[in-house]
C-alpha atoms as a PDB file:
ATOM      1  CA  UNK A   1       3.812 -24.209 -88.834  1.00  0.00           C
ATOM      2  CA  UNK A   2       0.489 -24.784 -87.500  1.00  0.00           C
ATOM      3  CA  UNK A   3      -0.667 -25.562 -83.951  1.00  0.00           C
ATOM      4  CA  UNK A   4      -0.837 -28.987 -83.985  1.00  0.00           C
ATOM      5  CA  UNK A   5       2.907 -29.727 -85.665  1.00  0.00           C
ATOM      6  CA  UNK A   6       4.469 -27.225 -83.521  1.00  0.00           C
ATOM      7  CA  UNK A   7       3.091 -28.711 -79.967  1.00  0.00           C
ATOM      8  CA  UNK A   8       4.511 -32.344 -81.459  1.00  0.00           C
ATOM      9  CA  UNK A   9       7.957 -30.857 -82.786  1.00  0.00           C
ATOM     10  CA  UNK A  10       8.086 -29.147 -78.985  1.00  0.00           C
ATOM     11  CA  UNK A  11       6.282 -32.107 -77.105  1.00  0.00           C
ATOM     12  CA  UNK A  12       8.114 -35.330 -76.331  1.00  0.00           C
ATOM     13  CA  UNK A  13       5.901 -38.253 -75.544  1.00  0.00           C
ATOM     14  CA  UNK A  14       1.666 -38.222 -75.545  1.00  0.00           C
ATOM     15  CA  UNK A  15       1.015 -37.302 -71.640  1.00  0.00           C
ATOM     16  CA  UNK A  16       2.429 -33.808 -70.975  1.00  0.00           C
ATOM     17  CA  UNK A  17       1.957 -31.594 -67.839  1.00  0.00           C
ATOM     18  CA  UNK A  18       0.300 -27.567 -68.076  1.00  0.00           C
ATOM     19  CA  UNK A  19       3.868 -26.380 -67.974  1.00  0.00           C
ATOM     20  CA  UNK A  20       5.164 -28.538 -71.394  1.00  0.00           C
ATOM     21  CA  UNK A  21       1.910 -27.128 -72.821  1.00  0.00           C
ATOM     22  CA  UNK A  22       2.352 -23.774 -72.428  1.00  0.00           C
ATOM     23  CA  UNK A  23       5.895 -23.630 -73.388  1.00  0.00           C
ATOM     24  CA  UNK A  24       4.885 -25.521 -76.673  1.00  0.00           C
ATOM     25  CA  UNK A  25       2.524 -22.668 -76.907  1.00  0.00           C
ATOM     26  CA  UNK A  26       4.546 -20.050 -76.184  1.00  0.00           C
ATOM     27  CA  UNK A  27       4.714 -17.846 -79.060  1.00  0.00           C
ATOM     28  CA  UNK A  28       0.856 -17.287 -79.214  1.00  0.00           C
ATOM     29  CA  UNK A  29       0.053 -13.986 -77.714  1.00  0.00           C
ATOM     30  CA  UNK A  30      -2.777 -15.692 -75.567  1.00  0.00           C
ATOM     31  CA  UNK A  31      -1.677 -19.630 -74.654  1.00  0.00           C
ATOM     32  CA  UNK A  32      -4.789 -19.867 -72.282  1.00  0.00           C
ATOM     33  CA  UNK A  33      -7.359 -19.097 -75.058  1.00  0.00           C
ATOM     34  CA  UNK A  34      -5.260 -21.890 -76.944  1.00  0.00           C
ATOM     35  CA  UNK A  35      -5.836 -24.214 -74.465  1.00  0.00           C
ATOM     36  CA  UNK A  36      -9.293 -23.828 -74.038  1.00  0.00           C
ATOM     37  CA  UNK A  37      -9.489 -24.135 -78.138  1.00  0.00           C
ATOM     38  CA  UNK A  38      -7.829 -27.282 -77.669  1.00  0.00           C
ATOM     39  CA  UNK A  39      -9.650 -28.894 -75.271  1.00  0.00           C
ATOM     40  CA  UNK A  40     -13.028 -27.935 -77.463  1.00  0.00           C
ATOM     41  CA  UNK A  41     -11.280 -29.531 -80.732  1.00  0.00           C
ATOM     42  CA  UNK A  42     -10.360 -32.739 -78.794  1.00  0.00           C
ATOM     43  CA  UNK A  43      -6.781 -32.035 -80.377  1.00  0.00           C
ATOM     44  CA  UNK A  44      -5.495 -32.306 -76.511  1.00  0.00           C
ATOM     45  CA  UNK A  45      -7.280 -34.099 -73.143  1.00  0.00           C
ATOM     46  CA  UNK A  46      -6.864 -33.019 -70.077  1.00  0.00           C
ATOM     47  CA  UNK A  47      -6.352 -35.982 -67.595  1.00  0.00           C
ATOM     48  CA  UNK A  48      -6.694 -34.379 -64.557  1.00  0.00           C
ATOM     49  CA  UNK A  49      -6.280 -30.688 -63.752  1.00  0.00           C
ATOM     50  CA  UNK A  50      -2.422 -30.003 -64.969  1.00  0.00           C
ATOM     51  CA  UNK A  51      -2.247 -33.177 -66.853  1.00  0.00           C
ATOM     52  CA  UNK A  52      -2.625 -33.544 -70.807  1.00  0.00           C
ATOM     53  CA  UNK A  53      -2.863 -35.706 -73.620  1.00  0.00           C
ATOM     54  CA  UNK A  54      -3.142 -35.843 -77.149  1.00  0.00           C
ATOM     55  CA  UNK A  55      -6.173 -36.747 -79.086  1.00  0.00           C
ATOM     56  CA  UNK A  56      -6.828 -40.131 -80.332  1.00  0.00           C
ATOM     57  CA  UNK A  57      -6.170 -38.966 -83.967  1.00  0.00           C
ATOM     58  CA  UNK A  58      -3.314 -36.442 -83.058  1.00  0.00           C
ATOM     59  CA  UNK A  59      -0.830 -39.776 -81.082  1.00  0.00           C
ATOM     60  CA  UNK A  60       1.532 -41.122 -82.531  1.00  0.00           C
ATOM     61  CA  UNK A  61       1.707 -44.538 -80.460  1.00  0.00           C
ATOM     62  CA  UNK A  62      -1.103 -45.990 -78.267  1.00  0.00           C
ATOM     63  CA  UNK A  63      -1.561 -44.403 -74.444  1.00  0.00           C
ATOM     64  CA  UNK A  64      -0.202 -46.836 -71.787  1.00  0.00           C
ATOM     65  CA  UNK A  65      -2.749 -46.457 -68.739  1.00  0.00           C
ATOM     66  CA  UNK A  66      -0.503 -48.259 -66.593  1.00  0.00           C
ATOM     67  CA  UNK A  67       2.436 -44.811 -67.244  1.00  0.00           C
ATOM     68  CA  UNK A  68      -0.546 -42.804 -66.572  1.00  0.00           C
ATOM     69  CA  UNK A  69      -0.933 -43.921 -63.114  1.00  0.00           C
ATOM     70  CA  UNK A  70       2.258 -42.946 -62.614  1.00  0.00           C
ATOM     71  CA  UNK A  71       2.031 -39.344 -63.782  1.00  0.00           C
ATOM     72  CA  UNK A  72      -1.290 -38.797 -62.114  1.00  0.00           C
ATOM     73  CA  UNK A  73      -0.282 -39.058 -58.753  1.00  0.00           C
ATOM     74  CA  UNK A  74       3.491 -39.817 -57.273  1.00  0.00           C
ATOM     75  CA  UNK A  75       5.403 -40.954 -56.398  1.00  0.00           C
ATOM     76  CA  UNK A  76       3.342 -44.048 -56.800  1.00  0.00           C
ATOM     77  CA  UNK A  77       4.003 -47.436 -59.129  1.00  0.00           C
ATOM     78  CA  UNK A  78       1.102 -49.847 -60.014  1.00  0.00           C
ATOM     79  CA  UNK A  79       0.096 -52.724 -57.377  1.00  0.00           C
ATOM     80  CA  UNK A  80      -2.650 -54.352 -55.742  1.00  0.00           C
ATOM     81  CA  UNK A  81      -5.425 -55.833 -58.001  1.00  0.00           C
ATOM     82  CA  UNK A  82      -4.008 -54.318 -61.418  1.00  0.00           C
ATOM     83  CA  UNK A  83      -0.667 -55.534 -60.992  1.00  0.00           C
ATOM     84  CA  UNK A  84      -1.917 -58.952 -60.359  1.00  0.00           C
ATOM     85  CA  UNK A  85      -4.043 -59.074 -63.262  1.00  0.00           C
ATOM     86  CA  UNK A  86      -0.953 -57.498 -65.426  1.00  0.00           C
ATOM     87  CA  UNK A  87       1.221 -60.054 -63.889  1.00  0.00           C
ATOM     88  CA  UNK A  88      -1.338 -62.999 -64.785  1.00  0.00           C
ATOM     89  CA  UNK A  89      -1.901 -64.305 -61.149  1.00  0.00           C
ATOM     90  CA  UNK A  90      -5.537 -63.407 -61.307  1.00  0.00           C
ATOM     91  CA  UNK A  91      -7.926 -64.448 -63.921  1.00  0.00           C
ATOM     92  CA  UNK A  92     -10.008 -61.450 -64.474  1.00  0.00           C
ATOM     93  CA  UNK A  93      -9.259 -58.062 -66.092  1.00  0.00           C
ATOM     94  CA  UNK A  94      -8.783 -55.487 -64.143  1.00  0.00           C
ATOM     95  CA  UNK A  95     -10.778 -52.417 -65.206  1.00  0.00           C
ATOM     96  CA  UNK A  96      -9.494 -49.928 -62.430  1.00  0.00           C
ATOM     97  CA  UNK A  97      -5.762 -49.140 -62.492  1.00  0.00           C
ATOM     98  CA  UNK A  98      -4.587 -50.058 -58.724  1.00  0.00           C
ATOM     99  CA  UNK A  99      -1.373 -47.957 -57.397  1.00  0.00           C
ATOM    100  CA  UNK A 100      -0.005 -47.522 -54.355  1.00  0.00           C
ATOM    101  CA  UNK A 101       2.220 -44.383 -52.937  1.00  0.00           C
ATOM    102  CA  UNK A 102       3.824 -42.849 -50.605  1.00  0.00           C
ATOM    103  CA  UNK A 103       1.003 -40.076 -50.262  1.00  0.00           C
ATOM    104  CA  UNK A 104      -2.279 -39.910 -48.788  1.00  0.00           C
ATOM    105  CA  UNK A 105      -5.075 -42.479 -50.136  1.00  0.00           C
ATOM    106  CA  UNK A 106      -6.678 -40.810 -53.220  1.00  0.00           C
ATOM    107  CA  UNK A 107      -9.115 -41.679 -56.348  1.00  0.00           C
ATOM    108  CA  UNK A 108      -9.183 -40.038 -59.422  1.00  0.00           C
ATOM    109  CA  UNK A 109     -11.868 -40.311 -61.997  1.00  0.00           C
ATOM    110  CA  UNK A 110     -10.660 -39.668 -65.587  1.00  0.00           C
ATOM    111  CA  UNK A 111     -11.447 -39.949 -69.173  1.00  0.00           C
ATOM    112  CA  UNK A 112      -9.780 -42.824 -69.277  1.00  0.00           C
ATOM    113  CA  UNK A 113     -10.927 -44.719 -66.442  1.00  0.00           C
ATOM    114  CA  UNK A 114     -10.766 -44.739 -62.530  1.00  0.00           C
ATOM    115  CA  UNK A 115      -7.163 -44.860 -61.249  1.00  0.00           C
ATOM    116  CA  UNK A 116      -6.727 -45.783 -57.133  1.00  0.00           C
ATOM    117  CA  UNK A 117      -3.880 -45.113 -54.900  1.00  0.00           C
ATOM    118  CA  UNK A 118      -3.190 -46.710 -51.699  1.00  0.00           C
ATOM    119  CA  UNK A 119      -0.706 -45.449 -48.883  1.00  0.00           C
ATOM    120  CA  UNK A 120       2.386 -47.455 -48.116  1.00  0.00           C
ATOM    121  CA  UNK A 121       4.781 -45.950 -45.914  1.00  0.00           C
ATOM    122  CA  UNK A 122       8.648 -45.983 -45.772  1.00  0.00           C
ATOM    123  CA  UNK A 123      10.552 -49.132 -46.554  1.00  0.00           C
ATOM    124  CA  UNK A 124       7.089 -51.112 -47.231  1.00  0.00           C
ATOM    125  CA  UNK A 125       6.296 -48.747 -50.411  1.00  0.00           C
ATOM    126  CA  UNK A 126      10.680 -49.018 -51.312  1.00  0.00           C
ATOM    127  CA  UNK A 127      10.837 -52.572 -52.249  1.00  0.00           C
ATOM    128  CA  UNK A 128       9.310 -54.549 -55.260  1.00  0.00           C
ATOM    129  CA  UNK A 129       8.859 -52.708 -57.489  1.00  0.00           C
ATOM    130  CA  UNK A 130       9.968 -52.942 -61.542  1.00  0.00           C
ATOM    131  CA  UNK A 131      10.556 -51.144 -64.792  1.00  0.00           C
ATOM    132  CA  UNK A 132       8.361 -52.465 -67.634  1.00  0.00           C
ATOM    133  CA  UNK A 133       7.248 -51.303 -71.142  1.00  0.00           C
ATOM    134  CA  UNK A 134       4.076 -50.864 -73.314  1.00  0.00           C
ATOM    135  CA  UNK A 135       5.788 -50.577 -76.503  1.00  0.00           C
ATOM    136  CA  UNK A 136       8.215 -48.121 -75.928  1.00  0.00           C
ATOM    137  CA  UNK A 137       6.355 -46.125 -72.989  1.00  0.00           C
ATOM    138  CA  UNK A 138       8.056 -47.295 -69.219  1.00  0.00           C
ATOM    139  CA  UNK A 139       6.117 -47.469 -66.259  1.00  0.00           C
ATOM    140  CA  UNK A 140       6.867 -48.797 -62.568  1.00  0.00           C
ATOM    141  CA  UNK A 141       4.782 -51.747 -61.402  1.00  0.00           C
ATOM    142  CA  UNK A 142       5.006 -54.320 -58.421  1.00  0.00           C
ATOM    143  CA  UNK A 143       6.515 -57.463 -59.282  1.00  0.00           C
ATOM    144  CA  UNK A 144       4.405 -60.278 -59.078  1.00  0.00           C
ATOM    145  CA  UNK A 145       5.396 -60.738 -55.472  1.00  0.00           C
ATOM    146  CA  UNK A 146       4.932 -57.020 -54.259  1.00  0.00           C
ATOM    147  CA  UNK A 147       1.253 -57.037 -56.048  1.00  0.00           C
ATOM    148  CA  UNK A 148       0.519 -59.936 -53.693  1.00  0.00           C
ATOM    149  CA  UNK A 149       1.675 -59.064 -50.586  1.00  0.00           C
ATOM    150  CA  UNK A 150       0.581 -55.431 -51.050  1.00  0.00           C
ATOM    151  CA  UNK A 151      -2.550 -56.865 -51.693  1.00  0.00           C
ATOM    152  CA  UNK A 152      -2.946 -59.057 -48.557  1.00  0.00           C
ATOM    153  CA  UNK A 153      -1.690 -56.391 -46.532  1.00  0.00           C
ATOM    154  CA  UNK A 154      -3.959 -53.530 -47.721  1.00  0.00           C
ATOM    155  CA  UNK A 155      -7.156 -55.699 -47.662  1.00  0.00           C
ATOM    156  CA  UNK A 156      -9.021 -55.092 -44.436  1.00  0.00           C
ATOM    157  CA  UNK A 157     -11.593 -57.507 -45.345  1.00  0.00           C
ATOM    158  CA  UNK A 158      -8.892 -60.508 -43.990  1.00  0.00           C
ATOM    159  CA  UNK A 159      -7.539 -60.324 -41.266  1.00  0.00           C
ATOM    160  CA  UNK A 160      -4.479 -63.214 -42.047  1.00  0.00           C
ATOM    161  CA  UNK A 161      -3.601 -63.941 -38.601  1.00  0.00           C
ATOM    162  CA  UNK A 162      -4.419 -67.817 -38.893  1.00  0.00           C
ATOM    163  CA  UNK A 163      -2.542 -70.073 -41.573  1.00  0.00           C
ATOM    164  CA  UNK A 164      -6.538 -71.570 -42.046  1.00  0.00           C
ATOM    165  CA  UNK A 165      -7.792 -68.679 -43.847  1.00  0.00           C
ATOM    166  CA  UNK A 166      -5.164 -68.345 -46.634  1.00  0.00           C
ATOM    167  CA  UNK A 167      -6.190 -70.992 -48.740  1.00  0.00           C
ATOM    168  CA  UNK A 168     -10.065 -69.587 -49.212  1.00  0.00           C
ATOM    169  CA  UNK A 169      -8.663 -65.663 -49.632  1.00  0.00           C
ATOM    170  CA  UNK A 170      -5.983 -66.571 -52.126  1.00  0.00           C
ATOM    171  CA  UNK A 171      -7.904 -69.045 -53.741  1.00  0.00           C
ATOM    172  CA  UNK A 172     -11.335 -68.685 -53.627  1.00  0.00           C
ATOM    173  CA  UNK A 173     -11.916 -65.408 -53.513  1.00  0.00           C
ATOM    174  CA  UNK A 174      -8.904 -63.549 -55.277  1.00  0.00           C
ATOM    175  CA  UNK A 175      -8.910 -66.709 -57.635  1.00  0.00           C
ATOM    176  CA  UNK A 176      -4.972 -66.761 -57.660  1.00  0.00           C
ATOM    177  CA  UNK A 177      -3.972 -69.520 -59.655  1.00  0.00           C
ATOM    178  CA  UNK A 178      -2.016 -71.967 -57.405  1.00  0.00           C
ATOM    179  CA  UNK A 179       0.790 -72.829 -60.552  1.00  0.00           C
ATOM    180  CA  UNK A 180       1.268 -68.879 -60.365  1.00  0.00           C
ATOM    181  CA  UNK A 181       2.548 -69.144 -56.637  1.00  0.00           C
ATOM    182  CA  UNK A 182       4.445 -71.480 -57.856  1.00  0.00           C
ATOM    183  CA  UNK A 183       6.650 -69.239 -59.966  1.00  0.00           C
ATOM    184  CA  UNK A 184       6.943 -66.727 -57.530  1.00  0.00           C
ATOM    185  CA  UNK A 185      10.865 -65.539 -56.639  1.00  0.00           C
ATOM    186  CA  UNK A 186      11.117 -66.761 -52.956  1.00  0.00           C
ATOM    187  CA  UNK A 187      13.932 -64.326 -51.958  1.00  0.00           C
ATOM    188  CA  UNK A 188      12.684 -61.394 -53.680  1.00  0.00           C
ATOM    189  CA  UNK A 189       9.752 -62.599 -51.600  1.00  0.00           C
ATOM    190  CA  UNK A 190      11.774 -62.799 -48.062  1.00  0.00           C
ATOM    191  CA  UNK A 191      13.144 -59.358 -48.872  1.00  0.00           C
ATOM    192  CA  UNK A 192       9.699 -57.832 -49.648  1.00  0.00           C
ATOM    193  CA  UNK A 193       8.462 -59.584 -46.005  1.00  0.00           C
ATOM    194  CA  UNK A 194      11.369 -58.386 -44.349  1.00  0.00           C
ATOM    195  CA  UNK A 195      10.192 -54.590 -45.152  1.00  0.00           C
ATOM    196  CA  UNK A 196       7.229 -55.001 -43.797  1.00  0.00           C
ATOM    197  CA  UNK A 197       7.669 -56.821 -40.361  1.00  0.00           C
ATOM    198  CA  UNK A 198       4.409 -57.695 -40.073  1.00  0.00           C
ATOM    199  CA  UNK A 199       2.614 -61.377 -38.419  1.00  0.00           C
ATOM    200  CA  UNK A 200       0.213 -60.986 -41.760  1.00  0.00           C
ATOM    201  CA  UNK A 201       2.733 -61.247 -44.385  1.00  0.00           C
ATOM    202  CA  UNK A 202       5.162 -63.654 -42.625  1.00  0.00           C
ATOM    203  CA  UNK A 203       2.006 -65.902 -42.783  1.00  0.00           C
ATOM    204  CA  UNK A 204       1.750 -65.437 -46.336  1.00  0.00           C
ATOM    205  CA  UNK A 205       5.438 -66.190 -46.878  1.00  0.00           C
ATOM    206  CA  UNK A 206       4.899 -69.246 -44.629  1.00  0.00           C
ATOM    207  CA  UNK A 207       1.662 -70.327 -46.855  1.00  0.00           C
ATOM    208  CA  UNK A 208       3.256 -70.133 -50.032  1.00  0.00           C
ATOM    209  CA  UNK A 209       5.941 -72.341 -48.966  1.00  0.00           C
ATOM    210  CA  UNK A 210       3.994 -75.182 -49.743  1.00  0.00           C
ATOM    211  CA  UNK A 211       3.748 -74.469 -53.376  1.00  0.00           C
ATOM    212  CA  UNK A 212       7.418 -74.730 -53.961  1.00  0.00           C
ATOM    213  CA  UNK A 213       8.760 -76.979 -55.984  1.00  0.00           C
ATOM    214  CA  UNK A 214      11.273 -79.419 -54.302  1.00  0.00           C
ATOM    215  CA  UNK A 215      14.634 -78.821 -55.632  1.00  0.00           C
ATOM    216  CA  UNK A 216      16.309 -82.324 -57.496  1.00  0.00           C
ATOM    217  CA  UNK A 217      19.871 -83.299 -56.737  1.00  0.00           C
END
């Protein structure tokens, strides 16, 4: 059996950690010198020191970026800008993949991109967010409602302490569409407020109001 059918008989999955590798490789008298002959070939990619990937010609389903931000860095699930765009609250594509975690504040620079992580602490980081799939691969995300929030509580740029400034943040510069706010789940929204007890985000909650629609008897 050659190299490349044993590491996929052994391998489940296209992102694999250093320590899937080597057992994959585990019956060559020198895995290291393997590795490095991998890497040179393109067969594998290495994603970050410890962190792996087939080849583009060598997978046999597409890479999900978004299940890469999780493996980079946890525990962490994808927020902020990214999930926004994901979630189609933003018009623009988001070319960075946006995460936040319980860990410190980091940025990693990959082959496949730029992937962020922001630090949210405790009960704030706890709520929100969701299981979704790319094909077959899962990944955590924020719901709709923990993207935003996260959002306008990470931002330093706004401050959100008067109801006045909400309108030209949300809409004007983040370019949320206002039908989007619409749809959002109002007590999965309380619940994510609650968590963070915090003036900023019970002004958000408290600004969206006035895109709900009125309830017929």
């Amino acid at each position: 059996m050659n190299t490349i059918a044993q590491m996929r008989r052994k391998i489940n999955g296209e992102i694999f950690d250093y320590q899937a590798l080597m057992d994959a490789l585990a019956e060559y008298r020198k895995p290291r010198d393997r590795i490095t002959k991998l890497l040179a070939s393109g067969v594998i990619i290495r994603i970050k020191k410890g962190l792996y990937c087939f080849g583009e010609v060598f997978r046999k389903q597409p890479l999900s970026r978004e299940h890469m931000a999780n493996l980079i860095y946890g525990p962490s699930y994808v927020s902020l800008e990214y999930a926004l765009s994901y979630h189609s609250l933003i018009p623009e594509r988001v070319e960075v993949v946006t995460s936040v975690t319980t860990r410190r504040s980091s940025d990693f620079n990959t082959p496949f991109g730029t992937f962020t992580y922001r630090m949210l602490k405790g009960a704030r980081y706890a709520v929100g967010a969701v299981l979704e799939t790319t094909g077959t691969t899962p990944f955590l995300v924020a719901s709709p409602e923990k993207a935003l929030v996260d959002m306008v509580w990470s931002d330093k740029r706004f401050s959100g302490l008067r109801m006045s400034e909400y309108d030209a943040y949300l809409i004007d510069d983040l370019r949320i569409d206002p039908h989007a706010l619409r749809s959002l789940d109002r007590i999965r929204l309380q619940a994510i407020a609650a968590a963070y007890d915090s003036a900023k985000i019970k002004n958000l909650i408290s600004y969206t109001k006035r895109f709900e629609v009125p309830s017929h008897a």
